[in-house]
Protein backbone atom coordinates (compact mmCIF):
# COMPACT_ATOMS: atom_id res chain seq x y z
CA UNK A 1 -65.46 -16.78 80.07
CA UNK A 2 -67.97 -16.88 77.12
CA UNK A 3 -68.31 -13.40 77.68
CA UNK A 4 -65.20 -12.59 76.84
CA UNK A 5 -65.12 -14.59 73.61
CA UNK A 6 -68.43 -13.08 72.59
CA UNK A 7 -66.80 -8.99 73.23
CA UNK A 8 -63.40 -10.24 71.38
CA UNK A 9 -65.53 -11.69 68.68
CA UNK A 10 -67.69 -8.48 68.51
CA UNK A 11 -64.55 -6.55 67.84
CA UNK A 12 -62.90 -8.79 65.08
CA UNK A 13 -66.13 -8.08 63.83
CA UNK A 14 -65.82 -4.48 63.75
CA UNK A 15 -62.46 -4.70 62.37
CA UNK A 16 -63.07 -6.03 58.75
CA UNK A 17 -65.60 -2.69 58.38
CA UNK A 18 -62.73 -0.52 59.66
CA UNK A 19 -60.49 -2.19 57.71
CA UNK A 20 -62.48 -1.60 54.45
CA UNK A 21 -63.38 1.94 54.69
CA UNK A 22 -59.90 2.68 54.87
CA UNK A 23 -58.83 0.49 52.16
CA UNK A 24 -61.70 2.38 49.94
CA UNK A 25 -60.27 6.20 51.23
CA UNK A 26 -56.96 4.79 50.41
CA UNK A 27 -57.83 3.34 46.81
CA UNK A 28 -60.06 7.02 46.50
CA UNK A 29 -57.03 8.99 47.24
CA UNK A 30 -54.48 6.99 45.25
CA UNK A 31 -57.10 7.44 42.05
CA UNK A 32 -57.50 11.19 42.94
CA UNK A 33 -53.83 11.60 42.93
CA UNK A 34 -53.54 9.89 38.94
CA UNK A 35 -55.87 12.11 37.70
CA UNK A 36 -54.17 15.16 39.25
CA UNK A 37 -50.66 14.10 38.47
CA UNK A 38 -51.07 14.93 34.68
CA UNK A 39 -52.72 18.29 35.33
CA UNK A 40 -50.48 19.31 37.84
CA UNK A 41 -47.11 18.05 35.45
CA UNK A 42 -48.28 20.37 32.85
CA UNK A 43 -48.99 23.14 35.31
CA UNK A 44 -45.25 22.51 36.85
CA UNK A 45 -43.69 22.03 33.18
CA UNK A 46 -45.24 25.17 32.05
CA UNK A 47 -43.93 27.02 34.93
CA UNK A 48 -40.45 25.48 34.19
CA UNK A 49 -40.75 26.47 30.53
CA UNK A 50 -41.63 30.13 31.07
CA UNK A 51 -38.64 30.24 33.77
CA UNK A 52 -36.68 29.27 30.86
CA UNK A 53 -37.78 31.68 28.44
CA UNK A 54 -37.98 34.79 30.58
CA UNK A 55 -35.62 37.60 30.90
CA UNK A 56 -35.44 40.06 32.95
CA UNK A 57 -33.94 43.40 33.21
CA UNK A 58 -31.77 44.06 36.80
CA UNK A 59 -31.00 47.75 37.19
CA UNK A 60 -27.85 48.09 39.59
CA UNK A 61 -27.25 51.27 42.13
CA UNK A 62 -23.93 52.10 39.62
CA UNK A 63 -26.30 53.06 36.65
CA UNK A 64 -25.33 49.96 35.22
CA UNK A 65 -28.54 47.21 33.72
CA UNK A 66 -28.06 43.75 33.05
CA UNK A 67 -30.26 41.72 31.00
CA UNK A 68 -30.69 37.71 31.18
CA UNK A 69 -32.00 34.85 33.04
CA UNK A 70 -32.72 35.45 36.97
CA UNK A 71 -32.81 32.97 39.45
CA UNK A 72 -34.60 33.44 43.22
CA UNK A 73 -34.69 37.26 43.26
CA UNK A 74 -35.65 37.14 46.16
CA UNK A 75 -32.14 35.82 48.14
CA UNK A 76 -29.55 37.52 49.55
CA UNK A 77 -27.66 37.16 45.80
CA UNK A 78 -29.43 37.51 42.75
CA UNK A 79 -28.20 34.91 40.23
CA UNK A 80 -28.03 36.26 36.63
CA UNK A 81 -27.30 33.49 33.67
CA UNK A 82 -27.13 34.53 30.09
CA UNK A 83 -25.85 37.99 30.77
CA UNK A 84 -26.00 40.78 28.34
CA UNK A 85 -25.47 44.58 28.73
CA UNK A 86 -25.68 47.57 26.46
CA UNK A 87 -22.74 49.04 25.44
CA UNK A 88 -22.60 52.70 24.21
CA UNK A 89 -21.13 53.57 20.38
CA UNK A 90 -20.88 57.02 20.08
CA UNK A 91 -20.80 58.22 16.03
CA UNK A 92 -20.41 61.24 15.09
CA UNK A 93 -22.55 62.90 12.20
CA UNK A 94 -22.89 66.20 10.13
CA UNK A 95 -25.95 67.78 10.06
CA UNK A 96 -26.15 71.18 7.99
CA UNK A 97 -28.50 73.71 9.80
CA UNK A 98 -29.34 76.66 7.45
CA UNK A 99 -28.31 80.12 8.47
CA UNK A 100 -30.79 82.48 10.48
CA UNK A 101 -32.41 84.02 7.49
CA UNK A 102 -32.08 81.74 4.90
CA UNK A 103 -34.44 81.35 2.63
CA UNK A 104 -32.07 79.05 0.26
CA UNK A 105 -34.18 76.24 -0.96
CA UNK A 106 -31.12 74.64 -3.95
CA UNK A 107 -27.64 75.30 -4.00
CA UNK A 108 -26.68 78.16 -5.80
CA UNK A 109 -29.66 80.45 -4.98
CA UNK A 110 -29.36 83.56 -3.22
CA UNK A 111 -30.75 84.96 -0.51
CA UNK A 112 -29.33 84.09 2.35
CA UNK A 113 -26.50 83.39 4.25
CA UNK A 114 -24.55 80.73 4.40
CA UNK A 115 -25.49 77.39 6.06
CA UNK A 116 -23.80 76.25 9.17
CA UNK A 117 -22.12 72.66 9.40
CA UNK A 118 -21.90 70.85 12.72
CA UNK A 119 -20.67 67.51 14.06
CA UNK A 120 -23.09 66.13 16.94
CA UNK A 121 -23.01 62.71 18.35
CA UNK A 122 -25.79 60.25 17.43
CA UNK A 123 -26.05 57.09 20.37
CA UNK A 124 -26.02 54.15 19.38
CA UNK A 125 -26.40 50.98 21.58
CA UNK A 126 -24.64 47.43 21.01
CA UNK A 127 -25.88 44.84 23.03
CA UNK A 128 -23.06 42.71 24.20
CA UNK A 129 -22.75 39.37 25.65
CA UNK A 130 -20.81 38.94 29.06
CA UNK A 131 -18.01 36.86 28.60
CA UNK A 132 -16.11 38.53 25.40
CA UNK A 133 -14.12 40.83 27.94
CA UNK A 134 -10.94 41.16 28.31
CA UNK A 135 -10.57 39.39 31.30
CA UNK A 136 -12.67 36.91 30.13
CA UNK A 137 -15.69 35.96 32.55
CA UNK A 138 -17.81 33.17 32.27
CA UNK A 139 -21.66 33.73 31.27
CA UNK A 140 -23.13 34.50 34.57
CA UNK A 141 -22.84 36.74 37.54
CA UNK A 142 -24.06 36.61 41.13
CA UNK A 143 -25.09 40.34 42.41
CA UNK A 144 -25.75 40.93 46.02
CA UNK A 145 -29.40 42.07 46.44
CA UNK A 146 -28.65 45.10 48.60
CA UNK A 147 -27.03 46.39 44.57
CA UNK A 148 -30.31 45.95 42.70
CA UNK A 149 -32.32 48.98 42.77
CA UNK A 150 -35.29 47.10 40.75
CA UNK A 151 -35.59 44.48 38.06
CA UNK A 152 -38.28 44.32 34.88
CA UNK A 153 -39.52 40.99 33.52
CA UNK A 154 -39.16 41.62 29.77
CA UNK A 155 -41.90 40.97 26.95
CA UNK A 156 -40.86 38.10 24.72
CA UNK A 157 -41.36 40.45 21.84
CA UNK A 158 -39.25 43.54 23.20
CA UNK A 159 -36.24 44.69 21.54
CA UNK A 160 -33.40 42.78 23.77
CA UNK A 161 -35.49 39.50 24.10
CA UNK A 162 -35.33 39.52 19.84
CA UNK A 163 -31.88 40.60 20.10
CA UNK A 164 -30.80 38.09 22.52
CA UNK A 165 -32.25 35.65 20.38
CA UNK A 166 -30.68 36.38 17.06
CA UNK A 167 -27.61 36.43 19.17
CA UNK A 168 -27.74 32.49 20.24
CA UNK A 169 -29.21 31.46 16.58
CA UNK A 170 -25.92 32.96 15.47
CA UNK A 171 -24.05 31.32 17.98
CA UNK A 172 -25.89 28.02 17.53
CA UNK A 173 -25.15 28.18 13.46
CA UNK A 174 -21.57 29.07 14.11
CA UNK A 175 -21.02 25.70 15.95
């Protein structure tokens, strides 16, 4: 019988030592995990931030590109918030082309025929946010994937992004 006490106590003895080494890898994980919690916030924030503040360009099969905020591309439906499109304005201008031959260089000169007026068409683009149609949708669309032929991330400093941006400032001040 005093054999049996004497393995039992051996055990309880052994216990305690187990019982600290995993309270010290518990303590060394717990302090391991505060010190990585702020690094890892920032990394997760920063991520967050730049999902914020990026825009993309989606190019549809129809010709048609969209520009704003894309959520999980990579889905079945690509989720587009803060939509804007281009819009084309079509103006017409008169250029004066000079006659084959003409050596005119002021009005009234001779030598030469005279100078040919024509109307062409200059482009000009308008970017337009979605929701000022007629029919009045609201400021985000959901386009199935198999419709996007590609899509762009666009620079912070590229033409949309600054135009986009004057765009809300100017909504912002108008509230």
């Amino acid at each position: 019988m005093q054999e049996v006490n004497q393995s039992a106590n051996t055990g309880k003895a052994k216990n305690p030592t187990v019982l600290i080494i995993i309270l010290l890898v518990v303590v060394v994980l717990v302090l391991g995990a505060v010190i990585a919690y702020p690094k890892v916030k920032d990394s997760m924030d920063k991520k967050k931030s730049e999902k914020e503040t990026v825009y993309h360009a989606v190019f549809l099969t129809n010709g048609q590109v969209y520009f704003g905020k894309m959520d999980d591309a990579k889905s079945k439906y690509v989720n587009l918030s803060q939509v804007y499109y281009l819009q084309l304005n079509q103006q017409q201008t008169q250029q004066v082309q000079p006659a084959e031959g003409d050596t005119q260089t002021k009005e009234g000169e001779e030598g030469g025929q005279a100078a040919a007026t024509t109307e062409t068409e200059q482009p000009e683009f308008t970017l337009v946010k979605l929701g000022q149609e007629l029919h009045g949708p609201e400021d985000e669309m959901v386009i199935n994937q198999e419709q996007v032929l590609f899509y762009e991330k666009l620079k912070s400093d590229s033409n949309v992004v600054k135009a986009i941006k004057e765009n809300k400032e100017k909504e912002e001040s108008g509230k």
